[in-house]
Protein backbone atom coordinates (compact mmCIF):
# COMPACT_ATOMS: atom_id res chain seq x y z
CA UNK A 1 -29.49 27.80 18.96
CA UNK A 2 -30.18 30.43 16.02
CA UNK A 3 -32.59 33.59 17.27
CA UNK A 4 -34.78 33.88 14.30
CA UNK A 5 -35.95 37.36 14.42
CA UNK A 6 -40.15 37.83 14.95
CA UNK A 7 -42.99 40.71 15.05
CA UNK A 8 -44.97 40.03 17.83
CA UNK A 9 -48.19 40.34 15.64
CA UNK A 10 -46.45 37.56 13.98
CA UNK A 11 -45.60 35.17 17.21
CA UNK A 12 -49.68 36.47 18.14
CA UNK A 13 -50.89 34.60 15.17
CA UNK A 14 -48.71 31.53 15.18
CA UNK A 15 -49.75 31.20 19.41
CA UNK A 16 -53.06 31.24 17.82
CA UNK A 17 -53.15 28.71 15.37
CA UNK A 18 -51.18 26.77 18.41
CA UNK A 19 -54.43 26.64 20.51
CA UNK A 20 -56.80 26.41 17.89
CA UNK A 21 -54.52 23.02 16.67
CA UNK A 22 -54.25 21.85 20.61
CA UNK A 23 -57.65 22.68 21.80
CA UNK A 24 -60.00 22.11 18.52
CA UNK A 25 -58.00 20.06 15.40
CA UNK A 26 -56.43 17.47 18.27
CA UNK A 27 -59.35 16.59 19.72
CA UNK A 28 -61.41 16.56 16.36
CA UNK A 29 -59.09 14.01 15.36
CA UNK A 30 -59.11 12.00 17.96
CA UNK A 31 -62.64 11.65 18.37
CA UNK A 32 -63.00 10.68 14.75
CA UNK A 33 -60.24 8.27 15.79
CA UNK A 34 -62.14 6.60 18.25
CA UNK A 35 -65.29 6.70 16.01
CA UNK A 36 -63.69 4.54 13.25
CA UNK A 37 -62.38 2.26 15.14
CA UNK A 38 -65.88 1.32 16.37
CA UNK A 39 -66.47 0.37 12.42
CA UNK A 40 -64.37 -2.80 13.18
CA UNK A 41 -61.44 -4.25 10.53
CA UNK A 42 -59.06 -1.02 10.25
CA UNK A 43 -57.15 -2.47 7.36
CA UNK A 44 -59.85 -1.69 5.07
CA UNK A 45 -61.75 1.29 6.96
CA UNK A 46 -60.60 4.89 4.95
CA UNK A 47 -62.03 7.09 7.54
CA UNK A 48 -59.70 5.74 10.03
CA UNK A 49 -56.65 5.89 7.44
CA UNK A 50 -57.61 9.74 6.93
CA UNK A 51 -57.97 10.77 10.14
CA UNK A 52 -55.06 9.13 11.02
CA UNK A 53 -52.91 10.98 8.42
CA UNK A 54 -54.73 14.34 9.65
CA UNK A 55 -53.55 13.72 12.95
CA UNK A 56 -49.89 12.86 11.60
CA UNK A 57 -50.19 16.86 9.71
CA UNK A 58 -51.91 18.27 13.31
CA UNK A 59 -49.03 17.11 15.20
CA UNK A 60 -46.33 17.78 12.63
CA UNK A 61 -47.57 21.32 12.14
CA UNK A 62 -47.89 21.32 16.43
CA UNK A 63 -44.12 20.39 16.79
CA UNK A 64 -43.16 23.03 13.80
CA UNK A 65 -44.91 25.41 15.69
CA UNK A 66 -43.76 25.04 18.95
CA UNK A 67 -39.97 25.05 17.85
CA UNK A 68 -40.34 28.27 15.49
CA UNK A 69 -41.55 29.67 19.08
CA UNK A 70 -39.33 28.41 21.23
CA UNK A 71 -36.44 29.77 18.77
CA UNK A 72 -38.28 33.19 17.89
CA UNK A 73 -36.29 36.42 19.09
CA UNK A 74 -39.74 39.30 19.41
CA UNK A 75 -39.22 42.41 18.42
CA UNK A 76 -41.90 44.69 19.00
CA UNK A 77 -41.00 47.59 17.10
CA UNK A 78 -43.64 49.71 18.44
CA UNK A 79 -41.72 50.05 22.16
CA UNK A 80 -38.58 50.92 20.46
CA UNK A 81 -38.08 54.84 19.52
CA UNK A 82 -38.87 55.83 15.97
CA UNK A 83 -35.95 57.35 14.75
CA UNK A 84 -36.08 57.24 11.25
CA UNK A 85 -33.50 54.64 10.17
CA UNK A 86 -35.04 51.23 8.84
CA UNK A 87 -34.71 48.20 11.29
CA UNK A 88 -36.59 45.15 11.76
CA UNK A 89 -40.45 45.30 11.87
CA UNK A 90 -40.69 49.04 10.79
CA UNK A 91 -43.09 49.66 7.81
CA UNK A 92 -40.92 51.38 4.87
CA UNK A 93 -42.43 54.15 2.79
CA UNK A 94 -40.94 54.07 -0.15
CA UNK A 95 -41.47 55.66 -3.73
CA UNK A 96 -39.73 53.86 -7.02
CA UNK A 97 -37.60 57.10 -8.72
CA UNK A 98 -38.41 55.30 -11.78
CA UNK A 99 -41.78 55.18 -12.47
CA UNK A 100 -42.65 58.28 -9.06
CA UNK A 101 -45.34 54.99 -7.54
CA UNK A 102 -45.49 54.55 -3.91
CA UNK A 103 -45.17 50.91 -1.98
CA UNK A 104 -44.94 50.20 1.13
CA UNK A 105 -43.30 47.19 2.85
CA UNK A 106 -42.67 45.98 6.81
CA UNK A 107 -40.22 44.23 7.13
CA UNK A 108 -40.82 41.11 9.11
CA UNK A 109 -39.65 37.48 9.74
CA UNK A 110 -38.87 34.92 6.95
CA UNK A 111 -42.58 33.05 8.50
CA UNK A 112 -44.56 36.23 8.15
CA UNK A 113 -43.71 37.35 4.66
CA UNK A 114 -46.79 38.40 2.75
CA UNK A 115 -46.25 40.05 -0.22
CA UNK A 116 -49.90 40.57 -0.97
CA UNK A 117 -50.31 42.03 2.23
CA UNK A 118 -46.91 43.96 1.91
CA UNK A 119 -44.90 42.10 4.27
CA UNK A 120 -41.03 41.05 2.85
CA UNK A 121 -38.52 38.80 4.23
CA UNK A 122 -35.81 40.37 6.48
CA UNK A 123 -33.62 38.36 3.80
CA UNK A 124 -35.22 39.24 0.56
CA UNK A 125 -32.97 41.65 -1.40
CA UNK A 126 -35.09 44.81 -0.99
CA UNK A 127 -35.28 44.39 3.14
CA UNK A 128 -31.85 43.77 3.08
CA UNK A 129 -30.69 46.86 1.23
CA UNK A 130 -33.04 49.01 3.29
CA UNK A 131 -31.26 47.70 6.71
CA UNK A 132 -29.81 50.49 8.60
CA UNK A 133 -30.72 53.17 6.07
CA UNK A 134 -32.67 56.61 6.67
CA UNK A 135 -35.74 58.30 5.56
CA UNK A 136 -34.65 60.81 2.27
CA UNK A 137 -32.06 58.08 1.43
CA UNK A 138 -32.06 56.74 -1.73
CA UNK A 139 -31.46 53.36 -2.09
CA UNK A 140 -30.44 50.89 -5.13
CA UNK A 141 -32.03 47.59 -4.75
CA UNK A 142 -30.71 44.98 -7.17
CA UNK A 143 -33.72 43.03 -8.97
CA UNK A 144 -33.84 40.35 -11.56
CA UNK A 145 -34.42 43.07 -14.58
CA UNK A 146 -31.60 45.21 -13.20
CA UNK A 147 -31.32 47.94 -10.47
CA UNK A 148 -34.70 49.72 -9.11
CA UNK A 149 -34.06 52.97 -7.01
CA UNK A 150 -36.00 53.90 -4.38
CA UNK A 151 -36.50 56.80 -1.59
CA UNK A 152 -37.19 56.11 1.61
CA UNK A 153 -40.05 58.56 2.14
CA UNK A 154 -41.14 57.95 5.65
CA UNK A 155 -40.99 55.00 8.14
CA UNK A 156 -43.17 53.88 10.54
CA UNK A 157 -43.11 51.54 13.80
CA UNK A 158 -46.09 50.10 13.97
């Protein structure tokens, strides 16, 4: 089986949604379940239909869950020693040479990406070029209007 590479904030919030599916959605469902039924003829009672087809999405998105889990590598980048090259889970400081403006990215799981919040893929082109490089590097990143150069200003862990 594949590792697929996690932050542990990121396995935090999917254990999360985990019990709040098991322990609040599940039984939601089922007690709406029940209720319908008690309507009588289910081929023509919609409430039953629709909470039937929640519960289908509440166990679907149980079983996704659980396997993304049971196949997730954590990496908890803040127990491993800063040392100033970019690696999985570290939050990049970087400023575009181009235009001088500062972003900032972690680097996190394929799950977690956020690009609003500033999180990238480990596979998205700009992660991927940062891999294994150092703070003061400079760094080409190939983009869909060309090539954007960055610096890797500073890099965090955590």
């Amino acid at each position: 089986m594949n590792r697929v590479p996690m932050t542990a904030a990121g396995e935090a919030k999917l254990r999360e949604e985990l019990k709040q599916l098991k322990s609040v959605e599940r039984p939601r469902v089922i007690e709406a379940i029940a209720e319908a039924r008690e309507h009588g003829d289910l081929k023509e009672n919609a409430e039953y239909h629709a909470a039937r087809e929640q519960q289908g999405f509440i166990e679907g998105r149980i079983q996704e869950i659980e396997s993304k889990l049971s196949a997730a590598q954590v990496i908890d980048v803040t127990r491993i020693e800063n040392t100033g090259k970019v690696i999985f889970g570290v939050t990049a400081h970087l400023i575009n040479l181009d235009t001088d403006e500062e972003v900032t990215y972690q680097i996190v799981g394929d799950d977690e990406a956020d690009i609003k919040a500033g999180k990238i893929s480990v596979s998205s082109p700009i992660a991927r070029a940062l891999i294994g490089k150092s703070e003061g590097d400079v760094v080409p990143v190939k983009v869909p209007s060309g090539i954007v150069e960055y610096e890797i200003d500073r890099i965090e862990h955590l």
